[in-house]
C-alpha atoms as a PDB file:
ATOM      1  CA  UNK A   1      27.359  15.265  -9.809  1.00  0.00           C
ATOM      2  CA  UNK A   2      24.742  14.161 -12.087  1.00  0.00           C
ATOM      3  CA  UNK A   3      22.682  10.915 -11.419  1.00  0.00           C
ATOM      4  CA  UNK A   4      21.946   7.927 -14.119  1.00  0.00           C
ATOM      5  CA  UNK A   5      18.447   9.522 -14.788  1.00  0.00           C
ATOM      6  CA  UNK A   6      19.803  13.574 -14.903  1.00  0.00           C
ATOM      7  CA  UNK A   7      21.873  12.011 -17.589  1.00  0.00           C
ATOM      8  CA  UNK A   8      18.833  10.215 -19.217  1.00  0.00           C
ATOM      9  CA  UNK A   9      16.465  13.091 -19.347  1.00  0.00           C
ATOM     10  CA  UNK A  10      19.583  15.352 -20.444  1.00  0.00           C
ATOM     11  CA  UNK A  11      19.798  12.627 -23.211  1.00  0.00           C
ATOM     12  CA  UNK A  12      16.333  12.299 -24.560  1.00  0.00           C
ATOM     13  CA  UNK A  13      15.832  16.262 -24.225  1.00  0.00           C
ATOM     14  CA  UNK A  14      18.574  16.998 -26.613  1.00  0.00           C
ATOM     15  CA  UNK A  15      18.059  13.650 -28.594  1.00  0.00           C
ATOM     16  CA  UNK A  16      14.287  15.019 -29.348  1.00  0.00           C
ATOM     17  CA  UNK A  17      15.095  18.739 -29.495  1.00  0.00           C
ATOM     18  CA  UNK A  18      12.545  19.295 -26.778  1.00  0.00           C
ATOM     19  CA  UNK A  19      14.055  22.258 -24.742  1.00  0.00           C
ATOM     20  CA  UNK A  20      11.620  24.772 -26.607  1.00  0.00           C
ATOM     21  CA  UNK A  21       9.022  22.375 -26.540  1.00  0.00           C
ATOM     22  CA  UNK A  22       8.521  21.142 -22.698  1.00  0.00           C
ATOM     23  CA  UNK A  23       7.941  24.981 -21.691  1.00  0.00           C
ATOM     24  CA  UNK A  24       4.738  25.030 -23.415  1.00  0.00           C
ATOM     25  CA  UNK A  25       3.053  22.162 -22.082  1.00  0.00           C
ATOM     26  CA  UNK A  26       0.679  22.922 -18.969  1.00  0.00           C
ATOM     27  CA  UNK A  27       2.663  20.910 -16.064  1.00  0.00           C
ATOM     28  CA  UNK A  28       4.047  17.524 -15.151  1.00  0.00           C
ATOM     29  CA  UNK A  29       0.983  15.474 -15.594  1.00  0.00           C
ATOM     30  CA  UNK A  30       0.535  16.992 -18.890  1.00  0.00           C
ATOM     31  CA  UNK A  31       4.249  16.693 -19.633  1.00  0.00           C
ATOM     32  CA  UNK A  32       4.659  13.029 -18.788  1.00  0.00           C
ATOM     33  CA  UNK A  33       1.676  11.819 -20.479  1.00  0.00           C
ATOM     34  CA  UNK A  34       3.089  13.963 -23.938  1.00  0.00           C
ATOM     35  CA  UNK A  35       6.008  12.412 -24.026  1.00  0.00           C
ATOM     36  CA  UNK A  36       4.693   8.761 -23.050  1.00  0.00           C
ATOM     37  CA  UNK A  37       2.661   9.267 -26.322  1.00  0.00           C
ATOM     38  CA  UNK A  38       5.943   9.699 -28.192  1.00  0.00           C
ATOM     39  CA  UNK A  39       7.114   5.354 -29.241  1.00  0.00           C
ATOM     40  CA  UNK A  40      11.254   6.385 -29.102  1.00  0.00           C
ATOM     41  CA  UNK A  41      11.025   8.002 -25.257  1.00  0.00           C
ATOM     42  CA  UNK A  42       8.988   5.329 -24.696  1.00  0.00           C
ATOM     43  CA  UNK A  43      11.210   2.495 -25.144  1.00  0.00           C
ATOM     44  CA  UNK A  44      14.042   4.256 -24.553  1.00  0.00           C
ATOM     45  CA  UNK A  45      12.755   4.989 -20.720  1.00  0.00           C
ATOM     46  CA  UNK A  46      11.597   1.517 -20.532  1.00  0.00           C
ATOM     47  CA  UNK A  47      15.270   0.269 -21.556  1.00  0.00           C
ATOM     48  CA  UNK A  48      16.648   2.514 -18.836  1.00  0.00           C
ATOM     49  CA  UNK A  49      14.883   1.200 -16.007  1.00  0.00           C
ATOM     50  CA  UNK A  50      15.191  -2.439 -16.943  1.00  0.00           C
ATOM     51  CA  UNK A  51      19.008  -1.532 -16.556  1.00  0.00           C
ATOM     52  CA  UNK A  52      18.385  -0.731 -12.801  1.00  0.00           C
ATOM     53  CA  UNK A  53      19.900  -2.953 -10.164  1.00  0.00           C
ATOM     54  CA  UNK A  54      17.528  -4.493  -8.008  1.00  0.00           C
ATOM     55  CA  UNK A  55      16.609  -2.570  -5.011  1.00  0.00           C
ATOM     56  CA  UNK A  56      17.000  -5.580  -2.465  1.00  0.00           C
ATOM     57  CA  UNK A  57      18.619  -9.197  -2.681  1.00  0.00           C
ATOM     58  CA  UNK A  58      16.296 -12.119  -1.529  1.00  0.00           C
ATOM     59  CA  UNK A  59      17.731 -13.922   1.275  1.00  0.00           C
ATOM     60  CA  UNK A  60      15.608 -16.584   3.269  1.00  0.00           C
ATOM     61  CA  UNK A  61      17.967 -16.396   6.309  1.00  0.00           C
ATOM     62  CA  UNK A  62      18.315 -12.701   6.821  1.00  0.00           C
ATOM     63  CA  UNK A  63      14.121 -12.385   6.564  1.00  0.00           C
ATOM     64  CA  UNK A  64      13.767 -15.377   9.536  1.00  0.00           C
ATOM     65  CA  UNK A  65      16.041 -13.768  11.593  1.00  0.00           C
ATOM     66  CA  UNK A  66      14.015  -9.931  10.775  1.00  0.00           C
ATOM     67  CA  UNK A  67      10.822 -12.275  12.017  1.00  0.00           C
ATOM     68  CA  UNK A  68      12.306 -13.887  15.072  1.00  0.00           C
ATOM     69  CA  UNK A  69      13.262 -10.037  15.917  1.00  0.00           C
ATOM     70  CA  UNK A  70       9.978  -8.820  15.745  1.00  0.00           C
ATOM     71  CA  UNK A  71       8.510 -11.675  17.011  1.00  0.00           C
ATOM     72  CA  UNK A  72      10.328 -10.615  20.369  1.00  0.00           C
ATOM     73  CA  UNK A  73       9.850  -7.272  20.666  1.00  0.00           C
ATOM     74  CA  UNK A  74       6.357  -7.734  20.064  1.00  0.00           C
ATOM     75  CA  UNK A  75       6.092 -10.237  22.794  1.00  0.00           C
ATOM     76  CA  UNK A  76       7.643  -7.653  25.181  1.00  0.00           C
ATOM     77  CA  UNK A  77       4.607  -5.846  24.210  1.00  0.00           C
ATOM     78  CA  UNK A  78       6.571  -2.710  24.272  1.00  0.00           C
ATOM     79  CA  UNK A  79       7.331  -1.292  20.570  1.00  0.00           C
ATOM     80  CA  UNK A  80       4.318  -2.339  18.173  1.00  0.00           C
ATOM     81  CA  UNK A  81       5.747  -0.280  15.899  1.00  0.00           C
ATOM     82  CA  UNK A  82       9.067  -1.341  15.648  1.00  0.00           C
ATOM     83  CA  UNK A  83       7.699  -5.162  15.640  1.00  0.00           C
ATOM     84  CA  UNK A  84       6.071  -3.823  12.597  1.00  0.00           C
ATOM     85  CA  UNK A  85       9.146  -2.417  11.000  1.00  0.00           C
ATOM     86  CA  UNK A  86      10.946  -6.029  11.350  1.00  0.00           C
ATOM     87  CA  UNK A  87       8.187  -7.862  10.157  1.00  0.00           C
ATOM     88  CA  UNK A  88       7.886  -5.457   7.334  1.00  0.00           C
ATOM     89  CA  UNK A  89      11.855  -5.788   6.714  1.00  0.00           C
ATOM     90  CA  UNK A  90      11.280  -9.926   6.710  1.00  0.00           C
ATOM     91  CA  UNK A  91       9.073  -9.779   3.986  1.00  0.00           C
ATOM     92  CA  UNK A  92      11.237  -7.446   1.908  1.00  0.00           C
ATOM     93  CA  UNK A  93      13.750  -9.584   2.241  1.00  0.00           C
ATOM     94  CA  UNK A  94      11.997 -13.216   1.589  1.00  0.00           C
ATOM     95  CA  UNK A  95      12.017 -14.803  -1.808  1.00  0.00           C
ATOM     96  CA  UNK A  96       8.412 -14.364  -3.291  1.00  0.00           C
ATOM     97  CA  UNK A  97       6.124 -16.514  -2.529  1.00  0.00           C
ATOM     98  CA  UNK A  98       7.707 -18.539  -0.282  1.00  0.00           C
ATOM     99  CA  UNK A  99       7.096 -19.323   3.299  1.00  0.00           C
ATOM    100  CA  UNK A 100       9.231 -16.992   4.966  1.00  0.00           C
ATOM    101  CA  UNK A 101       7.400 -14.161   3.132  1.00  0.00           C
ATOM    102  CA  UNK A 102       3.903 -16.285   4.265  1.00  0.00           C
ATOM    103  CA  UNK A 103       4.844 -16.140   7.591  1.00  0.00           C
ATOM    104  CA  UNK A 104       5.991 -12.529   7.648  1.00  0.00           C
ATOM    105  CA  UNK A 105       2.335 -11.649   6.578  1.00  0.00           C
ATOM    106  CA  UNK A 106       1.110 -13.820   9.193  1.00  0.00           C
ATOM    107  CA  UNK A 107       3.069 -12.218  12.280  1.00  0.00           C
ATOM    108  CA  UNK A 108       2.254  -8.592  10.568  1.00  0.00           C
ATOM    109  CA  UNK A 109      -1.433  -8.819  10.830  1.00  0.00           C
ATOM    110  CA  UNK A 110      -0.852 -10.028  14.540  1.00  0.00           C
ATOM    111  CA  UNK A 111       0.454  -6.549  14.957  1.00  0.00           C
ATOM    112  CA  UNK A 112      -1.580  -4.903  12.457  1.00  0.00           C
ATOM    113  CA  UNK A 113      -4.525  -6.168  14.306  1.00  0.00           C
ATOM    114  CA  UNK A 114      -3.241  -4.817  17.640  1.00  0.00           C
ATOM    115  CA  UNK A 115      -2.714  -1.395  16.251  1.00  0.00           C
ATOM    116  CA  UNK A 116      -6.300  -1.744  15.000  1.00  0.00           C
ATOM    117  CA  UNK A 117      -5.391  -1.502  11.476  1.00  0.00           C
ATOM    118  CA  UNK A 118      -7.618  -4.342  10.542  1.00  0.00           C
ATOM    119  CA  UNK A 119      -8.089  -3.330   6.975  1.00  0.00           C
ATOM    120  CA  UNK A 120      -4.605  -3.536   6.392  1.00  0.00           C
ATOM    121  CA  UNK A 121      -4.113  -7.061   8.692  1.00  0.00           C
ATOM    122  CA  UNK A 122      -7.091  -8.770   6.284  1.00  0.00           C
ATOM    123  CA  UNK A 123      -4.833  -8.096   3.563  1.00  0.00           C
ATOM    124  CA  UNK A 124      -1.910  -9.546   5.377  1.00  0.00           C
ATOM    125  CA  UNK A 125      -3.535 -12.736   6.273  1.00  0.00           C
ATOM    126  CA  UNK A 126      -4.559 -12.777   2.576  1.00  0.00           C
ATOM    127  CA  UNK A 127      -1.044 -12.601   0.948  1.00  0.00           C
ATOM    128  CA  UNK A 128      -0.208 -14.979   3.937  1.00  0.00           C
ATOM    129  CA  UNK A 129      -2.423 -17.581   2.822  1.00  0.00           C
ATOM    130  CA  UNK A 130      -2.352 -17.235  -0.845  1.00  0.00           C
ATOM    131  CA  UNK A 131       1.663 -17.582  -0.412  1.00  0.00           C
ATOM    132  CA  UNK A 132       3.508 -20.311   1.168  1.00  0.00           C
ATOM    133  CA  UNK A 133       2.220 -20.373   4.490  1.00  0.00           C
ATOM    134  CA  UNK A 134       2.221 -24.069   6.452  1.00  0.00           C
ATOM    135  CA  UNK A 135      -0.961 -26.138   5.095  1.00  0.00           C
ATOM    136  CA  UNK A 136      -0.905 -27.213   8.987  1.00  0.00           C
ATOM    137  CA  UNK A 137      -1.021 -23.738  10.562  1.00  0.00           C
ATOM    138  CA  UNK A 138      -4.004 -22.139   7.888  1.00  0.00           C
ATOM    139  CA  UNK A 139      -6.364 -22.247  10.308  1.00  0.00           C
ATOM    140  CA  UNK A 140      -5.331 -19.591  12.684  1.00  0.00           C
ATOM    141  CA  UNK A 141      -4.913 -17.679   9.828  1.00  0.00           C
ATOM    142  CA  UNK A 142      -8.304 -17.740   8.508  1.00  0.00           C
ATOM    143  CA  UNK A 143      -9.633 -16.716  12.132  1.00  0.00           C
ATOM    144  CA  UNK A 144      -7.601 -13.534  11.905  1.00  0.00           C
ATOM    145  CA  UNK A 145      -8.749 -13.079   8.578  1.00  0.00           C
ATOM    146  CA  UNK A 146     -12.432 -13.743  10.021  1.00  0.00           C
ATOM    147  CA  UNK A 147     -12.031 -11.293  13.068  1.00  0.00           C
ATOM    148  CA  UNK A 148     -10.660  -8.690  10.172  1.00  0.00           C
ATOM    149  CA  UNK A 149     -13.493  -8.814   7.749  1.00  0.00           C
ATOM    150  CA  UNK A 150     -15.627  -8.490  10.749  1.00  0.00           C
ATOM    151  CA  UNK A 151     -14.038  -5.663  12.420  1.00  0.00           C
ATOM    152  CA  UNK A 152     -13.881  -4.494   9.341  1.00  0.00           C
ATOM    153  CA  UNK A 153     -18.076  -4.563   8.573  1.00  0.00           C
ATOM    154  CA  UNK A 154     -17.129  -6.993   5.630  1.00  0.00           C
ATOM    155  CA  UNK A 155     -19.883  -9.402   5.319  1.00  0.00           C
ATOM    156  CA  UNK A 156     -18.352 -10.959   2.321  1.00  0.00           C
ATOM    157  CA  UNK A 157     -15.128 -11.012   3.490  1.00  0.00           C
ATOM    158  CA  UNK A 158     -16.192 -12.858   6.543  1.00  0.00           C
ATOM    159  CA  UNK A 159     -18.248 -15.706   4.550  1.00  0.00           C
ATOM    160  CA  UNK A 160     -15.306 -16.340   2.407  1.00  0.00           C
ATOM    161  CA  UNK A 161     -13.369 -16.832   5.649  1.00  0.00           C
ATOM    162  CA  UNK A 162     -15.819 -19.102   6.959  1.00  0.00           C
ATOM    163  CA  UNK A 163     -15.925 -21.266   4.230  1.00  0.00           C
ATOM    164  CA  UNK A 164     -12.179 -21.768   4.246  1.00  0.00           C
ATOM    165  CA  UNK A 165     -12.806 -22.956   7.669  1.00  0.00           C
ATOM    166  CA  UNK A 166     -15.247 -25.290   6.878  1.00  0.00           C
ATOM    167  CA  UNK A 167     -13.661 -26.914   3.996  1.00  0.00           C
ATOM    168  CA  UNK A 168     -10.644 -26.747   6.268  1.00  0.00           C
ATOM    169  CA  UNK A 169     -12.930 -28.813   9.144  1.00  0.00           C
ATOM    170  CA  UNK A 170     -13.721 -31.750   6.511  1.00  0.00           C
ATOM    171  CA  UNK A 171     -10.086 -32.378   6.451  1.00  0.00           C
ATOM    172  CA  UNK A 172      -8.841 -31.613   9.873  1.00  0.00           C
ATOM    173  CA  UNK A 173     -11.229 -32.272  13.076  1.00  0.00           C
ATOM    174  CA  UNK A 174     -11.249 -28.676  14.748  1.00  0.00           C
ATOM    175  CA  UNK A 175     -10.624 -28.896  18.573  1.00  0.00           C
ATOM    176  CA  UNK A 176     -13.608 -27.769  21.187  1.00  0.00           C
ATOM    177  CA  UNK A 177     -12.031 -24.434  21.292  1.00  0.00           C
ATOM    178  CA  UNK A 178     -11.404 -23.996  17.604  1.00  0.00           C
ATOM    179  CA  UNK A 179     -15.257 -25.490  16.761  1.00  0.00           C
ATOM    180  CA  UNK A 180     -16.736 -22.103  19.537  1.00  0.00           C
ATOM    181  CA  UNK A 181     -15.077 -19.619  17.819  1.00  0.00           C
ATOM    182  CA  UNK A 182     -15.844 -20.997  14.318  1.00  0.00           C
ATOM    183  CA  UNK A 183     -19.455 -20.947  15.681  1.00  0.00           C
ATOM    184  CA  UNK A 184     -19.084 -17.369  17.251  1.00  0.00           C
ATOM    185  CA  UNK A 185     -18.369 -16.100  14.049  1.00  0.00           C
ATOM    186  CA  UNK A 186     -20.918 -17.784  12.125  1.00  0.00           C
ATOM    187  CA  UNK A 187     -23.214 -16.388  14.570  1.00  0.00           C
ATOM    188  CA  UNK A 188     -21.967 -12.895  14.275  1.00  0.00           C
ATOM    189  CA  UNK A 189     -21.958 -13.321  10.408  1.00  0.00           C
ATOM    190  CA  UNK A 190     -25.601 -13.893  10.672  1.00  0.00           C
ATOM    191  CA  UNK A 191     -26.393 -10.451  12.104  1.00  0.00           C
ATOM    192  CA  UNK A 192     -23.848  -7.697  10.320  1.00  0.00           C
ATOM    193  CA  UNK A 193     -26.089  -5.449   8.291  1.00  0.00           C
ATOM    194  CA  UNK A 194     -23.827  -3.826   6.238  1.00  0.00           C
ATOM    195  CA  UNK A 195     -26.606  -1.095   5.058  1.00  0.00           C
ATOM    196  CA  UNK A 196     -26.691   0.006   8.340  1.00  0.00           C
ATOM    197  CA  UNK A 197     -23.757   0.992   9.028  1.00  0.00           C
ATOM    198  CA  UNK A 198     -24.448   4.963   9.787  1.00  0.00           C
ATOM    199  CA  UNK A 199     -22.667   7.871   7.765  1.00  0.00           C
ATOM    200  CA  UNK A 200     -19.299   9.420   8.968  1.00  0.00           C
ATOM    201  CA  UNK A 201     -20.643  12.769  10.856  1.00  0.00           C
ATOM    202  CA  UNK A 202     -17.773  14.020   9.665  1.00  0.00           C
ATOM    203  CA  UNK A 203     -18.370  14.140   5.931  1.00  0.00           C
ATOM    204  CA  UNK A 204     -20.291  16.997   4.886  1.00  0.00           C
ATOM    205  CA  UNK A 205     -21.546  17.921   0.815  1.00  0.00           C
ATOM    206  CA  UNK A 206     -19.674  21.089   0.634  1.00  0.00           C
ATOM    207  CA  UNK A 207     -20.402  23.246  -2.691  1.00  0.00           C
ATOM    208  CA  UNK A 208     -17.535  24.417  -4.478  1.00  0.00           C
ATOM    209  CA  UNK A 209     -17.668  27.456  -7.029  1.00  0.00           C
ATOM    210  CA  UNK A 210     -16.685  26.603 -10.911  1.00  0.00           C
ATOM    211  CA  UNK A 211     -13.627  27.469 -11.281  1.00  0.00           C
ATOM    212  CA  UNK A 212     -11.531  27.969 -14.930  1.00  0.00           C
ATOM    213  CA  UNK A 213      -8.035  27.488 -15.455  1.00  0.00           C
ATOM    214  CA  UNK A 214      -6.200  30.529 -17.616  1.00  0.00           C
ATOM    215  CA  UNK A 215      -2.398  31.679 -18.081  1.00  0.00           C
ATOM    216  CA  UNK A 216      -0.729  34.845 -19.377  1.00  0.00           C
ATOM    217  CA  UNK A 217       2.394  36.510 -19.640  1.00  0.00           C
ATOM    218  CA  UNK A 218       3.012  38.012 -16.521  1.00  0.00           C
ATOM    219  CA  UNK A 219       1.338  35.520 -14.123  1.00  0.00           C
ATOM    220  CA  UNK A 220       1.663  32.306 -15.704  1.00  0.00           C
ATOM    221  CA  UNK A 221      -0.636  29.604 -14.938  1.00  0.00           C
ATOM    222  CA  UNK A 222      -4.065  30.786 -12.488  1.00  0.00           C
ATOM    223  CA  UNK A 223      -7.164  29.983 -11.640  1.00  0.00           C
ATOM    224  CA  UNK A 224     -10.119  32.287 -11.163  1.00  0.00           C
ATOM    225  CA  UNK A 225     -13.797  31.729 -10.318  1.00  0.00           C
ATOM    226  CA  UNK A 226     -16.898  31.714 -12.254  1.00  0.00           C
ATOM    227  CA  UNK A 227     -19.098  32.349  -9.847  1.00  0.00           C
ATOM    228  CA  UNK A 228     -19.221  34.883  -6.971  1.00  0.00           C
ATOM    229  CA  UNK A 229     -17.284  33.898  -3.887  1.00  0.00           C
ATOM    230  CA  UNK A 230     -18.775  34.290  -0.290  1.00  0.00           C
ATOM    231  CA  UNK A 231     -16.169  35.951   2.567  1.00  0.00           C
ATOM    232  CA  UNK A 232     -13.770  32.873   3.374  1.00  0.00           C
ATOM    233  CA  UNK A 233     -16.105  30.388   1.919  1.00  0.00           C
ATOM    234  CA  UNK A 234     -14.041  27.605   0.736  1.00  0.00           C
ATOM    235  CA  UNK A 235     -12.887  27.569  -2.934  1.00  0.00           C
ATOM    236  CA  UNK A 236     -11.376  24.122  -3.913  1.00  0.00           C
ATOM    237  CA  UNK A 237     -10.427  21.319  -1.901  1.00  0.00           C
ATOM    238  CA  UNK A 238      -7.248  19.639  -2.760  1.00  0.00           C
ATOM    239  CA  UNK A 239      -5.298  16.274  -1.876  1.00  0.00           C
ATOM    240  CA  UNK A 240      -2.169  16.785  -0.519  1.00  0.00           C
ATOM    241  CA  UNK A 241       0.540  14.908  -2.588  1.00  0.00           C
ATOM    242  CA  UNK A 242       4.472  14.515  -1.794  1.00  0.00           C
ATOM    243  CA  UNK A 243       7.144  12.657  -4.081  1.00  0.00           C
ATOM    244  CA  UNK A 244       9.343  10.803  -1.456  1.00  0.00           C
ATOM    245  CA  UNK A 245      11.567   8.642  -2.906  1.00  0.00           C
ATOM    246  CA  UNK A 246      11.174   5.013  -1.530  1.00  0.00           C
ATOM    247  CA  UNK A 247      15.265   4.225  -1.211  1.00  0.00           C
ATOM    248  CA  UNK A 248      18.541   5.933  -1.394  1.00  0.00           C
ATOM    249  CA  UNK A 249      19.902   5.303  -4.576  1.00  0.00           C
ATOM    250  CA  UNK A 250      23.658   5.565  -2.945  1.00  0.00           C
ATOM    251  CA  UNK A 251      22.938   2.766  -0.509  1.00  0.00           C
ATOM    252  CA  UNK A 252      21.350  -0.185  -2.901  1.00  0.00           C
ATOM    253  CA  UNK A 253      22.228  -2.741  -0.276  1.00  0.00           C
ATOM    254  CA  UNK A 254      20.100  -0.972   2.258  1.00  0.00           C
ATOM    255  CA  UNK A 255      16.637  -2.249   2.718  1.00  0.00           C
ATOM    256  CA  UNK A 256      14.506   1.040   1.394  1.00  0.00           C
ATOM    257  CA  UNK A 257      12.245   3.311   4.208  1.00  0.00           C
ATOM    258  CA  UNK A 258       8.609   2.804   4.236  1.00  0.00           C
ATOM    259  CA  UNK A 259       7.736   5.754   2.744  1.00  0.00           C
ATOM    260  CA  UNK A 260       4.276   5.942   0.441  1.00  0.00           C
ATOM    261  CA  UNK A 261       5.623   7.545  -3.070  1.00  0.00           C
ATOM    262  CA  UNK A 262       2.023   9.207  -2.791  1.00  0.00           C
ATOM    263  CA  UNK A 263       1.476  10.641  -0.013  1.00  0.00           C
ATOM    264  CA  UNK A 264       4.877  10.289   2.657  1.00  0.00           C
ATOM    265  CA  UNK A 265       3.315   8.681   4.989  1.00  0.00           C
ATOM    266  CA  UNK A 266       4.165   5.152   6.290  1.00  0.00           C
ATOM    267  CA  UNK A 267       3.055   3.105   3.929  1.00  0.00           C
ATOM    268  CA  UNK A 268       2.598  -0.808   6.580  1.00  0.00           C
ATOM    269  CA  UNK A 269       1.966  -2.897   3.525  1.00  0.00           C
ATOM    270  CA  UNK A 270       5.470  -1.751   1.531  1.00  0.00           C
ATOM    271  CA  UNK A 271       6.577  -3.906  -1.666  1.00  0.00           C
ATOM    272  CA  UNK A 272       9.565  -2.320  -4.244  1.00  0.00           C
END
């Protein structure tokens, strides 16, 4: 059985008279950006995807009880991970920008930050406090955000941070234990040289041989070298790519896997 978009590129193939026509272009990059170019498949793709159902329904209650879930397992300090997951599903399921969804971000970069994925925490506590969070609990958001950008060598990041706490000290006295960390970090911001920060050891400037792409009859598309090749000397280096799709389109009232459309990995910052 055929699914909505089988039916839709059936449609626009024999709408177009583009059977003949698709086996001459080069591959799917080339493909997609051909037929982008053409105004009809354009707009009628467009249409056809503004037709889709929405992948998840909003719902304020469902996403508090996701965070209370995670909220205990990561207090048993057993299953980071799965703490992760829940969080992950609260947000999903939070209206945007509202303070469930603020909160969610909040609790993630907890967990983030324990897994040492502090890149992806900043950017937590960032969505966090550009959302709905609690005007009365920013602060110990902007310390997680200021123990991020410095775990994370961000200089920048870190000033920003420490401004927010400042302006956020003219309005709110800070407590004895709230003004020594703000003064740690202000300390520590004073000595991060970002310059010297050494090279990754692992990152060496390979030289790769010119290479041309040709095609013929009997081998189709190939590439070949323009230069002579040393005995197993690398040739190209390539990114490995995988199409996963991000939710089962037979199971819409599921909450979708956290699967990276790029790559397949776990994506910890998933949005549809």
């Amino acid at each position: 059985m055929q699914n909505g978009w089988d039916l839709m590129a059936a449609r626009i193939v024999q709408t177009y008279n583009l059977t003949g026509v698709i086996k001459q272009y080069r591959g799917e990059v080339d493909t997609i950006r051909k037929l982008d170019a053409i105004p009809e498949i354009r707009k009628a793709c467009r249409a056809w995807l503004k037709k889709l159902p929405p992948v998840t329904v909003n719902d304020e209650e469902k996403s508090h009880l996701y965070r209370e879930n995670g909220n205990e397992i990561f207090r048993s300090r057993k299953s980071p991970h799965v703490a992760l997951e829940a969080y992950s599903k609260a947000i999903f399921m939070a209206p945007g920008g509202s303070p469930a969804q603020a909160m969610a971000h909040a609790n993630r970069a907890i967990v983030l930050m324990s897994l040492k994925r502090f890149r992806e925490a900043y950017e937590d506590c960032q969505l966090a406090l550009t959302g709905g969070y609690p005007e009365e609990n920013r602060l110990r958001v902007l310390f997680r955000l200021a123990e991020c950008a410095l775990q994370n060598r961000d200089r920048d990041g870190l000033d920003k941070a420490l401004d927010a706490m400042g302006a956020h000290a003219e309005q709110q006295e800070l407590t004895s234990f709230e003004m020594e960390r703000y003064k740690r970090l202000q300390q520590l911001a004073g000595i991060i040289a970002i310059s010297e920060i050494p090279a990754d050891p692992t990152e060496v400037d390979v030289q790769y041989p010119k290479l041309e792409e040709k095609s013929d009859a009997s081998h189709g598309r190939f590439i070949v070298s323009k230069e002579g090749i040393k005995k197993e000397a690398p040739i190209v280096q390539e990114t490995a790519v995988s199409f996963v799709p991000v939710y089962d389109p037979r199971s819409r009232s599921e909450l979708p896997p956290f699967d990276c459309q790029y790559c397949g990995e776990i994506n910890v910052i998933p949005f549809p």
